[in-house]
Protein backbone atom coordinates (compact mmCIF):
# COMPACT_ATOMS: atom_id res chain seq x y z
CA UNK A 1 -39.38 -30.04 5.24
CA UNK A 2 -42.90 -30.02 6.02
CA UNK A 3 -44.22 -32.13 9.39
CA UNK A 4 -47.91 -33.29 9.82
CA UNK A 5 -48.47 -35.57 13.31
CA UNK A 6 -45.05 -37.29 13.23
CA UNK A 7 -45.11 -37.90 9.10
CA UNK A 8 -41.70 -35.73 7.55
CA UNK A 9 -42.68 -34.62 3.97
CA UNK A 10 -39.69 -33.47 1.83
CA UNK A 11 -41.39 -30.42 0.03
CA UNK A 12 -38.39 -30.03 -1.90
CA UNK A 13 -39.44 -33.25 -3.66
CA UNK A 14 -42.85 -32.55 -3.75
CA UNK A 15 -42.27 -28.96 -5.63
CA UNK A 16 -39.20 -29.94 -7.57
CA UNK A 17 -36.76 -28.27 -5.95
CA UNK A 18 -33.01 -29.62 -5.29
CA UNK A 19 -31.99 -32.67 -3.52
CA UNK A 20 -31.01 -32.58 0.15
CA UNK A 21 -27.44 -32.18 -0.15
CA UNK A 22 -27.54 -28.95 -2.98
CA UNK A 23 -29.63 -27.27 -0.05
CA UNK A 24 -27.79 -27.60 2.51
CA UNK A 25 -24.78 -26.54 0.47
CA UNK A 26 -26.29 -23.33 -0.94
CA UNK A 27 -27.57 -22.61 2.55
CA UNK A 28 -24.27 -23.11 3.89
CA UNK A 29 -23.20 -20.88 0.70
CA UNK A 30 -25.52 -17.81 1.54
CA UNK A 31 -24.52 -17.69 5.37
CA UNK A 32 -20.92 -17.82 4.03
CA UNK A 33 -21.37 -15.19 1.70
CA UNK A 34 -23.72 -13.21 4.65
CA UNK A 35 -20.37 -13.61 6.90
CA UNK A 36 -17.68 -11.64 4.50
CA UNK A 37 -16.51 -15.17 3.28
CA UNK A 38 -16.19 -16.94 -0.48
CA UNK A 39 -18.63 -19.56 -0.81
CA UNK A 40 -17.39 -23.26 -1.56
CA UNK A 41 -20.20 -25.01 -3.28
CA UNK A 42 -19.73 -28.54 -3.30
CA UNK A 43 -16.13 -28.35 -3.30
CA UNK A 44 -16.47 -29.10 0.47
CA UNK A 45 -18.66 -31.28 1.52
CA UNK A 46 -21.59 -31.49 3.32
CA UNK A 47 -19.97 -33.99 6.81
CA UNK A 48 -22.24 -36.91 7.07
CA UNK A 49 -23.70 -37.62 11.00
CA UNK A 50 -22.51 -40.59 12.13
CA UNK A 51 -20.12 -41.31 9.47
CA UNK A 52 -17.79 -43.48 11.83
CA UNK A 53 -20.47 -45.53 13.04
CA UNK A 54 -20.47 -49.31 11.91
CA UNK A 55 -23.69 -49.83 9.64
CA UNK A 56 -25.91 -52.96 11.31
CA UNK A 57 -28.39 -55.19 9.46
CA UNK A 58 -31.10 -53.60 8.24
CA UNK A 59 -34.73 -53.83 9.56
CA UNK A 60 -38.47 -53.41 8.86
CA UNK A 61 -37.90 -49.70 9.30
CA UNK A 62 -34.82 -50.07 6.99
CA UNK A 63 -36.86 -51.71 3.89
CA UNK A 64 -39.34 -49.43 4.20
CA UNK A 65 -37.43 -45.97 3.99
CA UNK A 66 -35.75 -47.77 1.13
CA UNK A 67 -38.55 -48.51 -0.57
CA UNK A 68 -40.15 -44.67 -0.07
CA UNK A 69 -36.77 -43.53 -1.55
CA UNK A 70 -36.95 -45.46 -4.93
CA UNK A 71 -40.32 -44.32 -5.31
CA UNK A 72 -40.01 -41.89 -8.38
CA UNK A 73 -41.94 -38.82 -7.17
């Protein structure tokens, strides 16, 4: 991802290229691979951060991510 003053930019999105979690699995794939190991794909997934956590209400903040994410880019 790209990062101009404080703004995150997904340049994946912006060039076409995979979605977040197909990344991070073929990265995790090549250092695998790198490391003498098999790679897994997606058969093992990608752990989400703060899985455990209880989700709250959502806020201003909330809506707007949201509504950045439907946008069809």
């Amino acid at each position: 991802m790209g990062n101009i003053s404080g703004l995150k930019i997904d340049l994946s999105k912006l060039f076409g290229g995979d979605d977040a979690l197909h990344l991070a699995a073929s990265e995790r794939d090549r250092e695998l691979v790198r490391d003498g190991r098999e790679a897994v794909g997606l058969t093992v997934g990608i752990p989400k951060r703060q899985a455990d956590k209880a989700q709250g209400p959502k806020d201003d903040l909330d809506n707007l991510m949201d509504a950045l994410d439907a946008l069809d880019l």
